[in-house]
Protein backbone atom coordinates (compact mmCIF):
# COMPACT_ATOMS: atom_id res chain seq x y z
CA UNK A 1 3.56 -5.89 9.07
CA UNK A 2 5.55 -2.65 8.10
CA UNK A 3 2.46 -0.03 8.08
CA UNK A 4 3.26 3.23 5.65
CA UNK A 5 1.15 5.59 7.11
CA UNK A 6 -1.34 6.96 4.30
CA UNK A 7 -3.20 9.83 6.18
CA UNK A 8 -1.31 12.49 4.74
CA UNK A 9 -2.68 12.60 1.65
CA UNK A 10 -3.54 15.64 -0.62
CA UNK A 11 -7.15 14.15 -1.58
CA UNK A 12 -8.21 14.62 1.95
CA UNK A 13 -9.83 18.58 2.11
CA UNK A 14 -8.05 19.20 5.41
CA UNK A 15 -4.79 17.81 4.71
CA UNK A 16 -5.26 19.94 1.34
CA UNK A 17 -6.20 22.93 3.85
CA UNK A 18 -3.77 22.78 6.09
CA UNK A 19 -0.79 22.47 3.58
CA UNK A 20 -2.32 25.89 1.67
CA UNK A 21 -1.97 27.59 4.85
CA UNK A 22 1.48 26.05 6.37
CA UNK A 23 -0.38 24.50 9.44
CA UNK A 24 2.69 23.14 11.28
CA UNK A 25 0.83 21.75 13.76
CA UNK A 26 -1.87 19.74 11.78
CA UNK A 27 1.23 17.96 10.28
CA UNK A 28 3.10 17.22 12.87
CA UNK A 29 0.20 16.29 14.86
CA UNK A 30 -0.90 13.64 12.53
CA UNK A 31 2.27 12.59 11.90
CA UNK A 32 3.00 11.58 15.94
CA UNK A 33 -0.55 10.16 15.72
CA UNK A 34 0.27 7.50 13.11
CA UNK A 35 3.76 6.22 14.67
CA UNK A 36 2.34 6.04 17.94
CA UNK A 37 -0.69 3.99 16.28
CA UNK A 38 2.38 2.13 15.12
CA UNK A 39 3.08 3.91 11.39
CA UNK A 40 6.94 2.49 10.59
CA UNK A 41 7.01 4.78 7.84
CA UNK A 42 5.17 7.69 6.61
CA UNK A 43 3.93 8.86 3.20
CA UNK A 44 3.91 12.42 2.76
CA UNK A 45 1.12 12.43 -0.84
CA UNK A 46 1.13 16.12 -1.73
CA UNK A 47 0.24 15.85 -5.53
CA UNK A 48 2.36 17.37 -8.32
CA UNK A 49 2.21 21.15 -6.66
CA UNK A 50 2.89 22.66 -9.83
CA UNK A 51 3.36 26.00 -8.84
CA UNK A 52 5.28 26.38 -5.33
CA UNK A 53 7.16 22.54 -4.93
CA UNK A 54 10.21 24.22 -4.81
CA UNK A 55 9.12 25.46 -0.93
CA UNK A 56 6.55 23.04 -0.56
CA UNK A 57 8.74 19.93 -0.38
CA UNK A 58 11.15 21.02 1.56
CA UNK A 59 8.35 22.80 4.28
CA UNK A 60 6.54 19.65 4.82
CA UNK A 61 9.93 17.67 5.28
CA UNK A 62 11.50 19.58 7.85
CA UNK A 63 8.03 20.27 9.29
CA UNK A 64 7.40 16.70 9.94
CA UNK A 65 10.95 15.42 10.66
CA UNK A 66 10.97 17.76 13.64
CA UNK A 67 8.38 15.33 15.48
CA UNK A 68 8.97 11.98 13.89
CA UNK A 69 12.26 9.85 13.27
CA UNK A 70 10.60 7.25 10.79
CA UNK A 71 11.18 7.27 7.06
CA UNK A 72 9.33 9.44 4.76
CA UNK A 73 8.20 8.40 1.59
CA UNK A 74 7.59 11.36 -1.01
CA UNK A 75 4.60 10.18 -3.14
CA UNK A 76 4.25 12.41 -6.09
CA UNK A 77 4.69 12.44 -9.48
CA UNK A 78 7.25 15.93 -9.29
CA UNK A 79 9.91 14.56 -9.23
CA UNK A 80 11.96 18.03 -8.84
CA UNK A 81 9.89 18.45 -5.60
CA UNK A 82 10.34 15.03 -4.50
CA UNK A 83 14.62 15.82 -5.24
CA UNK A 84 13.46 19.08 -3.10
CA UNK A 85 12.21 17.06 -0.03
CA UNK A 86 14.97 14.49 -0.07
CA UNK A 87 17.66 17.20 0.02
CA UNK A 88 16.07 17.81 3.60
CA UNK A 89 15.66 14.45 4.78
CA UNK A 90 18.40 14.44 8.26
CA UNK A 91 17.01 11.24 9.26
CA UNK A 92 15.72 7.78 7.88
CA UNK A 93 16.33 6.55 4.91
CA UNK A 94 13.74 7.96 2.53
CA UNK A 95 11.19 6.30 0.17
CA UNK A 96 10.56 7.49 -3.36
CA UNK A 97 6.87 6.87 -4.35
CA UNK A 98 7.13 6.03 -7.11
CA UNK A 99 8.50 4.65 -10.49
CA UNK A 100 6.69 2.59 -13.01
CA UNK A 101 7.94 0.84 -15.40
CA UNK A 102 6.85 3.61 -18.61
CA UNK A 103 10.14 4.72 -20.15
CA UNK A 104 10.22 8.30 -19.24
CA UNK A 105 9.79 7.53 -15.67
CA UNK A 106 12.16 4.73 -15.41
CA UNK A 107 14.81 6.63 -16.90
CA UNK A 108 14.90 9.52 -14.93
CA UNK A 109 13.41 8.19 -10.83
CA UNK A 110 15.91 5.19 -10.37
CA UNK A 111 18.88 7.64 -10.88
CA UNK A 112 17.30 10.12 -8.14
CA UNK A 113 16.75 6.82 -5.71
CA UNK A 114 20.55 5.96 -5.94
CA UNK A 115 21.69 9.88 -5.81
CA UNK A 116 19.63 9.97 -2.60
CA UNK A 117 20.28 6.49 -0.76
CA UNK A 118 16.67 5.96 -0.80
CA UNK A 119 14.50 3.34 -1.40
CA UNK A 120 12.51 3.19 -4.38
CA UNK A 121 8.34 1.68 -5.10
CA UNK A 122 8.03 0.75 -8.20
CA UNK A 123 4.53 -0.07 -9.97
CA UNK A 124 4.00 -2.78 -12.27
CA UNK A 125 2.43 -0.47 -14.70
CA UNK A 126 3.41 -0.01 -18.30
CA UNK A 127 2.64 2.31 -21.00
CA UNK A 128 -0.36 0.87 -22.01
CA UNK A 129 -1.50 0.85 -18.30
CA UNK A 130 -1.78 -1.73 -15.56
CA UNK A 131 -2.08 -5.40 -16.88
CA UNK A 132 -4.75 -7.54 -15.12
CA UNK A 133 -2.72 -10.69 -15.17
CA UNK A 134 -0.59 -11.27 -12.28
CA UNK A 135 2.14 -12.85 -14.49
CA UNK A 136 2.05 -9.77 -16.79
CA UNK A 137 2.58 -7.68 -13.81
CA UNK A 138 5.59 -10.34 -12.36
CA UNK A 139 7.08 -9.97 -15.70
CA UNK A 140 6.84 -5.98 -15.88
CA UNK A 141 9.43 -6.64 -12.47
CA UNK A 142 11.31 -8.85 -13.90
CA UNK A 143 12.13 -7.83 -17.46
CA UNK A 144 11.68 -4.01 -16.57
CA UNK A 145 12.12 -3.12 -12.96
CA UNK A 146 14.31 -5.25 -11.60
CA UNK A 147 16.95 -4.70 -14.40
CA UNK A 148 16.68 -0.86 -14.30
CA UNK A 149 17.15 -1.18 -10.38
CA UNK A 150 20.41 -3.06 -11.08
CA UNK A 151 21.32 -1.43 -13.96
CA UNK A 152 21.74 1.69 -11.83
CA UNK A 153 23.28 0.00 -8.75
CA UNK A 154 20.15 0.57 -6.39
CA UNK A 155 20.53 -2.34 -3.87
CA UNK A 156 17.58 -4.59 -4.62
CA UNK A 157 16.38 -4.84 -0.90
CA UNK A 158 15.77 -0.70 -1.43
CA UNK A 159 13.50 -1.53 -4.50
CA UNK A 160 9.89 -2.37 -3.71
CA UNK A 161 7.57 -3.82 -6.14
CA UNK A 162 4.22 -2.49 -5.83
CA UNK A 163 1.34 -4.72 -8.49
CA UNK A 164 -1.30 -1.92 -7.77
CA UNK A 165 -4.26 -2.64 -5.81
CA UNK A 166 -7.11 -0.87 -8.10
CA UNK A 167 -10.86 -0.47 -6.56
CA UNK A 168 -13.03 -3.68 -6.21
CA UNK A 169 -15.83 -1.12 -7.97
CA UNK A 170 -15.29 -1.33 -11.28
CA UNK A 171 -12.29 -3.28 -11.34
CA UNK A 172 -12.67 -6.04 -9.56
CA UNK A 173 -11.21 -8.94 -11.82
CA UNK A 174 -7.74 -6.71 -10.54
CA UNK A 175 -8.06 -8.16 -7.03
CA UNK A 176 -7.57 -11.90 -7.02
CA UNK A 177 -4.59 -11.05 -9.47
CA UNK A 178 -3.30 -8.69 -7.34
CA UNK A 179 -2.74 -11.62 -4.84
CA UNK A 180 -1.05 -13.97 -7.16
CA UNK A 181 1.14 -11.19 -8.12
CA UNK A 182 2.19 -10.58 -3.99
CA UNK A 183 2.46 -14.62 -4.31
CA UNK A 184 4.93 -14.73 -6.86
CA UNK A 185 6.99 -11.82 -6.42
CA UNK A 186 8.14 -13.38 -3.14
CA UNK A 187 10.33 -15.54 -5.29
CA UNK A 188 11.40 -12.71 -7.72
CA UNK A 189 15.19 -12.88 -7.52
CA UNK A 190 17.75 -13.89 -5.00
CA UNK A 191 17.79 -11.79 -2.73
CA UNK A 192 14.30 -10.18 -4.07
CA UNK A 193 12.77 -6.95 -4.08
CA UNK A 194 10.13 -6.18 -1.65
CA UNK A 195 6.67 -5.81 -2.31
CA UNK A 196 4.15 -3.58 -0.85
CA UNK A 197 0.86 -2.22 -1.78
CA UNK A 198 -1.33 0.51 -1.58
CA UNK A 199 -4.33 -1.49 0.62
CA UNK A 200 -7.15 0.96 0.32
CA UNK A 201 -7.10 1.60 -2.60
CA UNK A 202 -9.55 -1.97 -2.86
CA UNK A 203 -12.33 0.75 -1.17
CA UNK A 204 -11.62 3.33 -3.40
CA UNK A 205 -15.38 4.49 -4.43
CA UNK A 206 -17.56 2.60 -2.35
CA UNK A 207 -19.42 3.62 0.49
CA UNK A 208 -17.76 4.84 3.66
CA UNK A 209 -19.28 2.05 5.69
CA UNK A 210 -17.73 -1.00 3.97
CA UNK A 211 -14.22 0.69 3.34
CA UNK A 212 -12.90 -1.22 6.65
CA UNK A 213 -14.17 -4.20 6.11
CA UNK A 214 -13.03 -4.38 2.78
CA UNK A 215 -9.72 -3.02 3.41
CA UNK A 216 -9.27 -5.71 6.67
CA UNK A 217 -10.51 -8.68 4.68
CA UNK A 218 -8.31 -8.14 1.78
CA UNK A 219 -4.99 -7.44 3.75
CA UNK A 220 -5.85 -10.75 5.50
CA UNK A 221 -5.43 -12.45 1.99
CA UNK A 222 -2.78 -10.56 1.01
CA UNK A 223 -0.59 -11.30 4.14
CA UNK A 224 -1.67 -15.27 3.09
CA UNK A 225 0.31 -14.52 -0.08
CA UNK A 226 3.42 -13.16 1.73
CA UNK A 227 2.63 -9.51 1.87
CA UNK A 228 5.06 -7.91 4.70
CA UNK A 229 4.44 -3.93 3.66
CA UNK A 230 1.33 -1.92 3.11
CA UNK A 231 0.68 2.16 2.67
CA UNK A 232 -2.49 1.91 5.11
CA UNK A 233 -4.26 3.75 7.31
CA UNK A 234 -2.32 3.29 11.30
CA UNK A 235 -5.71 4.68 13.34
CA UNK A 236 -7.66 2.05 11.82
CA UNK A 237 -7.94 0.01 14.68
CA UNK A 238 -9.78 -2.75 13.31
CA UNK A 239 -7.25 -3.36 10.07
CA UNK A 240 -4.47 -3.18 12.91
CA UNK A 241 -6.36 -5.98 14.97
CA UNK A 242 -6.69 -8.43 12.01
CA UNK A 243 -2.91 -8.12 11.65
CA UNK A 244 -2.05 -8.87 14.84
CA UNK A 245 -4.46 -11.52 15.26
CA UNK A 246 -2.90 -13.29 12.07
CA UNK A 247 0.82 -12.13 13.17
CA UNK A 248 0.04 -13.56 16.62
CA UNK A 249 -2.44 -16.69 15.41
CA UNK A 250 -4.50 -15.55 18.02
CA UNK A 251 -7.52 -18.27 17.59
CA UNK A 252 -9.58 -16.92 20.84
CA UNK A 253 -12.41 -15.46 19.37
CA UNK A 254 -14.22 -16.71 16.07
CA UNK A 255 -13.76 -13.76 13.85
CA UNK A 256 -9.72 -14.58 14.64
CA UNK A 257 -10.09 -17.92 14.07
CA UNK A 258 -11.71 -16.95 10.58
CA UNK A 259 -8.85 -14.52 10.06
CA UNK A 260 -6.67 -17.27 10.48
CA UNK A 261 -8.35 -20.16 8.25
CA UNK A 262 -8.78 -17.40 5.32
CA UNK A 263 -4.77 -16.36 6.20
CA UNK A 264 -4.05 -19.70 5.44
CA UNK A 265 -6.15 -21.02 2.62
CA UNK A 266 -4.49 -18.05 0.50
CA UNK A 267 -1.34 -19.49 1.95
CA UNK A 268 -2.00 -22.71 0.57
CA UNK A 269 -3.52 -21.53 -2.42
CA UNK A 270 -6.89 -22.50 -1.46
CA UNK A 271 -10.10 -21.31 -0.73
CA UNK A 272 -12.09 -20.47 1.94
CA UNK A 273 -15.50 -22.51 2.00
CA UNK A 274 -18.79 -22.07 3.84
CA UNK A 275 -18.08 -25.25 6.22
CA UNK A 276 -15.13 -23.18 7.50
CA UNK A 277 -17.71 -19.84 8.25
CA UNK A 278 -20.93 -19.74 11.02
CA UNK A 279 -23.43 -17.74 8.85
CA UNK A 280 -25.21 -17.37 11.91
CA UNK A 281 -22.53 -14.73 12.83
CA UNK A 282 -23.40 -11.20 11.23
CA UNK A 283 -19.24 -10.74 11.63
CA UNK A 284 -18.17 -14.20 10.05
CA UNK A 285 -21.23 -13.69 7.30
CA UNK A 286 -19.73 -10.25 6.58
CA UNK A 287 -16.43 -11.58 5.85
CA UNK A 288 -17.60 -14.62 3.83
CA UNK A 289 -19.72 -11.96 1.41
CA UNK A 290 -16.08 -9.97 1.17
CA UNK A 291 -14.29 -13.03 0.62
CA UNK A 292 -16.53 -13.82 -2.19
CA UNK A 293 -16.64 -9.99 -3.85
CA UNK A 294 -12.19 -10.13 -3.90
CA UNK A 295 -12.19 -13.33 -5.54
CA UNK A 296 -14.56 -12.24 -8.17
CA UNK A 297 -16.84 -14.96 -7.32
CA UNK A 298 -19.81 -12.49 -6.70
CA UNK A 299 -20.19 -9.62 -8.51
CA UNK A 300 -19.64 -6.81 -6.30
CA UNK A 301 -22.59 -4.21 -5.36
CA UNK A 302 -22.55 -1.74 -2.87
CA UNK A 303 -25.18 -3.49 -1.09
CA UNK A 304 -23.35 -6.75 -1.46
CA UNK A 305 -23.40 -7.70 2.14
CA UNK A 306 -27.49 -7.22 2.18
CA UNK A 307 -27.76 -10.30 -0.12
């Protein structure tokens, strides 16, 4: 699994801190922290910065790059900061986060990506917002996306397709369409884009306590459906374990073995059933209950695994 690293994110107070007061070594601290936690890439999410992007980009470019030789993906909508940071960028090819496929934006990123030699994400979102359908969000890629991409001679390996996880609270029809959509854009074009997605975003807005679980259970599906690229958080051991225990089919201990059955009923474009689950397990019960909620089978409540 290539692992974005998410934890430098604008949202978070201290990240927010830190960047008001040019903490260097916040930055590059956390930025060592995620590739040694195994981080391929890293997402640098510092908002629009209306006022001062024009030292802002650049600062937190050459800041980081001084500790870290991984790409950096500038998530923002600015996209005269983002053209800021790039112009820094010494090292890895860069990511632009993002594009969607809304007129305005499509005209004017995809030219940047191509200027820049950097990849480019690209959301299956629309002017009228994000479809719930997976097809509708395959064929935002494939009659929108995917031509613009070629259209302006960005290498279609460099364009990844991103069909928006959205929050399980509140939107939780989103989430078993989300899959499909990983599913099918596998076979989008020869060669095809890649496809990543932003994997906590499923939590967004539920308690603290169940954003892990929720997070872990759903990349498990998602990696059934092909998913090889996630923005997620590096330091979350337990996410990282259920990827390697589904990378490595490690079958040792129950909970893998349940990783692995669930990894490969989405494979097969099945589901998982309460033969293959002890309910005597709290672990394997907790997992089952998640399994349920991302399907849309159960209608999801923050107390959903106290049922």
């Amino acid at each position: 699994m290539y692992i974005i690293g998410e934890n430098i994110h604008i949202i978070s107070p201290k990240v927010k801190k830190a960047l008001a007061e040019r903490d260097e070594k916040f930055f590059q601290e956390l930025a060592v922290a995620q590739v040694e936690a195994g981080a391929q890439a890293l997402d640098l999410n510092l908002g629009r910065q209306k006022n001062d992007w024009q030292e802002t980009f650049p600062w937190i470019t050459k800041t980081v790059e001084k500790v870290v030789d991984v790409p950096l993906s500038f998530d923002s909508t600015n996209l005269d900061g983002i053209k800021a940071g790039l112009k820094e960028v010494t090292k890895a090819q860069p990511i632009i986060n993002s594009t969607s496929a809304e007129p305005e934006r499509l005209e004017s990123v995809p030219p940047v990506a191509v200027e820049y030699d950097a990849r480019l994400i690209a959301l299956t979102m629309a002017k009228g917002g994000i479809p719930v359908g997976a097809d509708e969000r395959v064929n935002l890629a494939l009659e929108h996306l995917i031509p613009r991409a070629m259209e302006v001679g960005l290498d279609i390996p460099d364009l990844i397709i991103d069909p928006l996880v959205l929050t399980v609270s509140g939107c939780q029809e989103y989430c078993p369409e989300c899959i499909e959509a990983v599913r099918t854009l596998q076979y989008a074009g020869d060669p095809p884009p890649s496809v990543s997605v932003g994997l906590s975003n499923v939590s967004n807005s539920v308690p603290h306590e169940i954003r892990p679980l929720l997070n872990r259970v759903f990349g498990v599906m998602l990696m059934g459906a092909g998913l090889k690229m996630m923005i997620a958080d590096p330091l979350d051991e337990e996410l990282k374990e259920a990827i390697r225990i589904v990378e490595e089919r490690d079958d040792s201990t129950p909970l893998g073995e349940l990783y692995i059955t669930l990894h490969d009923k989405v494979a097969a474009m099945d589901e998982l059933s309460k033969e293959d689950v002890n309910m005597e397990d709290p672990e394997q019960a907790a997992v089952w209950k998640t399994v349920q909620v991302l399907l849309n089978k159960v209608i999801y409540a923050d107390s959903y695994l106290e049922r």
